[in-house]
C-alpha atoms as a PDB file:
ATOM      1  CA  UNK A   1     108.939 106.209  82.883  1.00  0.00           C
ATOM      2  CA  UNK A   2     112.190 104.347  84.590  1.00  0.00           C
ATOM      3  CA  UNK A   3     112.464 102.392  86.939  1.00  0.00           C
ATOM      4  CA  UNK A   4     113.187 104.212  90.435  1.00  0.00           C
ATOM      5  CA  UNK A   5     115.388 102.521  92.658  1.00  0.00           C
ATOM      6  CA  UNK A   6     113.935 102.067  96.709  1.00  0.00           C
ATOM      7  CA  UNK A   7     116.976 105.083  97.364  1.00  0.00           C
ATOM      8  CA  UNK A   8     115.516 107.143  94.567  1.00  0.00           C
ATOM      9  CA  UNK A   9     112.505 107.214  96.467  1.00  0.00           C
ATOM     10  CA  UNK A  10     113.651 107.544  99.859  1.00  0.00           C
ATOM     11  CA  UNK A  11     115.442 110.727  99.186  1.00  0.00           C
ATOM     12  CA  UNK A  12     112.332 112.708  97.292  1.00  0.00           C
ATOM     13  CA  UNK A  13     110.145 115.349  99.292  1.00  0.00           C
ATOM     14  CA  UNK A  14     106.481 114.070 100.549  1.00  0.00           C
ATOM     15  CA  UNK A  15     105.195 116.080  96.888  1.00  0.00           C
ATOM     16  CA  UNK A  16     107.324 114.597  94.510  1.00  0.00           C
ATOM     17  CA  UNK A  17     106.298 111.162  95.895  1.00  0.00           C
ATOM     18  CA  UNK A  18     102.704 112.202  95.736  1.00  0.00           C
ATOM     19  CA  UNK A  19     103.391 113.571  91.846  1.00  0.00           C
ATOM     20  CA  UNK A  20     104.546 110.054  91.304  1.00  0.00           C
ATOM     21  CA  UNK A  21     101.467 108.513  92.916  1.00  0.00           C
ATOM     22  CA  UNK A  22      99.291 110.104  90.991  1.00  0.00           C
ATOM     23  CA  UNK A  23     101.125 109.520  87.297  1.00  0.00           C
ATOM     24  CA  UNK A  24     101.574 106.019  87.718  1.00  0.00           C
ATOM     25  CA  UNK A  25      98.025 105.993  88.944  1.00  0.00           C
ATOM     26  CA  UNK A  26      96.957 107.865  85.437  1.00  0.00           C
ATOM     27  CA  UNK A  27      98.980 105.275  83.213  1.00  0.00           C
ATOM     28  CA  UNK A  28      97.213 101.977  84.617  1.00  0.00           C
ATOM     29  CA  UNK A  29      94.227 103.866  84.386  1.00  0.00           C
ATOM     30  CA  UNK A  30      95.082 104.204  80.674  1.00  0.00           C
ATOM     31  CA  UNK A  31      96.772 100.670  80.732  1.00  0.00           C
ATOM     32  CA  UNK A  32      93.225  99.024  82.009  1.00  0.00           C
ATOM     33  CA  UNK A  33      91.439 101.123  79.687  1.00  0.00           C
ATOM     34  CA  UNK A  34      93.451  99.678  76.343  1.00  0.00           C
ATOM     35  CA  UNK A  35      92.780  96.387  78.038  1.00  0.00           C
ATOM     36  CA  UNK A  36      89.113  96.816  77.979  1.00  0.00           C
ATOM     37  CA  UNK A  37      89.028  97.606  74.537  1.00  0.00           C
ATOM     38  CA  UNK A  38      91.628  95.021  73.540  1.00  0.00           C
ATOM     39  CA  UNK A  39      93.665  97.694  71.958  1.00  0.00           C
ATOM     40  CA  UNK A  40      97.484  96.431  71.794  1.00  0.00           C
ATOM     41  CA  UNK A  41      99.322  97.124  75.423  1.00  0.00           C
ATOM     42  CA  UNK A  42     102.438  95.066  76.671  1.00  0.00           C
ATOM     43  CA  UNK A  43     101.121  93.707  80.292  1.00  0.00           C
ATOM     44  CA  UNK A  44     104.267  93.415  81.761  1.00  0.00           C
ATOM     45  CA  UNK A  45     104.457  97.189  82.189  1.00  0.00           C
ATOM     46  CA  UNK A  46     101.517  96.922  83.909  1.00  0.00           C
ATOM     47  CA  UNK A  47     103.268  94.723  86.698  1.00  0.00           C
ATOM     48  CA  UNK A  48     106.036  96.774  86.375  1.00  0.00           C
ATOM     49  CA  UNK A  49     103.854  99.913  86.872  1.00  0.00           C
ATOM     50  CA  UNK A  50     102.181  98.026  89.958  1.00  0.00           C
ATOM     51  CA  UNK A  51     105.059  97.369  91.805  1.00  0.00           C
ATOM     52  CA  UNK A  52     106.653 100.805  91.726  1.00  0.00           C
ATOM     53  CA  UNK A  53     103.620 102.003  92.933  1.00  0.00           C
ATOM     54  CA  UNK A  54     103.632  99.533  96.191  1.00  0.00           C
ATOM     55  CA  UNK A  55     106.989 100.850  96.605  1.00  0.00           C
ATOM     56  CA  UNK A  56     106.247 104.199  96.667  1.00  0.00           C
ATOM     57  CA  UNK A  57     103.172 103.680  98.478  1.00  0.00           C
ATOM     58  CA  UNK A  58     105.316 101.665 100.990  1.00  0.00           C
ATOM     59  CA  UNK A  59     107.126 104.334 101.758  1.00  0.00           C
ATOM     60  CA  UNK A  60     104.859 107.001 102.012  1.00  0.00           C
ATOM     61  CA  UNK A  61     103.176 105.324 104.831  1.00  0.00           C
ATOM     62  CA  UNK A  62     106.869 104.292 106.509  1.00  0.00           C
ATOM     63  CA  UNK A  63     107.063 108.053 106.575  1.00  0.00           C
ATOM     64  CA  UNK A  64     103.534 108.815 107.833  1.00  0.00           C
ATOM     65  CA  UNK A  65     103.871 106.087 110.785  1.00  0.00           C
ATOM     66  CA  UNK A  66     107.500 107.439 111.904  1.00  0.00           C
ATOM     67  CA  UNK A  67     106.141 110.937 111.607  1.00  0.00           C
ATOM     68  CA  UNK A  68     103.567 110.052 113.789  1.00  0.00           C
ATOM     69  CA  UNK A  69     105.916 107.997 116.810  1.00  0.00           C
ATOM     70  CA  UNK A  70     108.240 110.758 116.539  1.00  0.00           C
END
């Protein structure tokens, strides 16, 4: 999976952010499961995979808390 630029994000629908919620969510899942049993990963995708996922979270809730003073 890229890496999807703060733009990217900002111009998806509320569903395609939540698709890519939920996938990143599944491949740290599988990332902390390989950890556990110290099968071979490369943990910098798992920062990687963190910090896309703030992002998108981030703005998510931008759009929830505008929605809301709007």
């Amino acid at each position: 999976m890229p890496i999807i630029s703060l733009q990217e994000i900002r111009d998806m629908k509320n569903t395609d952010i939540d698709e890519q919620i939920l996938e990143i969510k599944k491949i740290l899942l599988d990332y902390r499961i390989k950890q556990a049993t110290r099968q071979s990963l490369k943990p910098h995708l798992i920062k990687r995979y963190k910090k896309q996922l703030a992002k998108i979270m981030t703005i998510k809730h931008e759009r929830i808390i505008y929605k809301t003073i709007k």
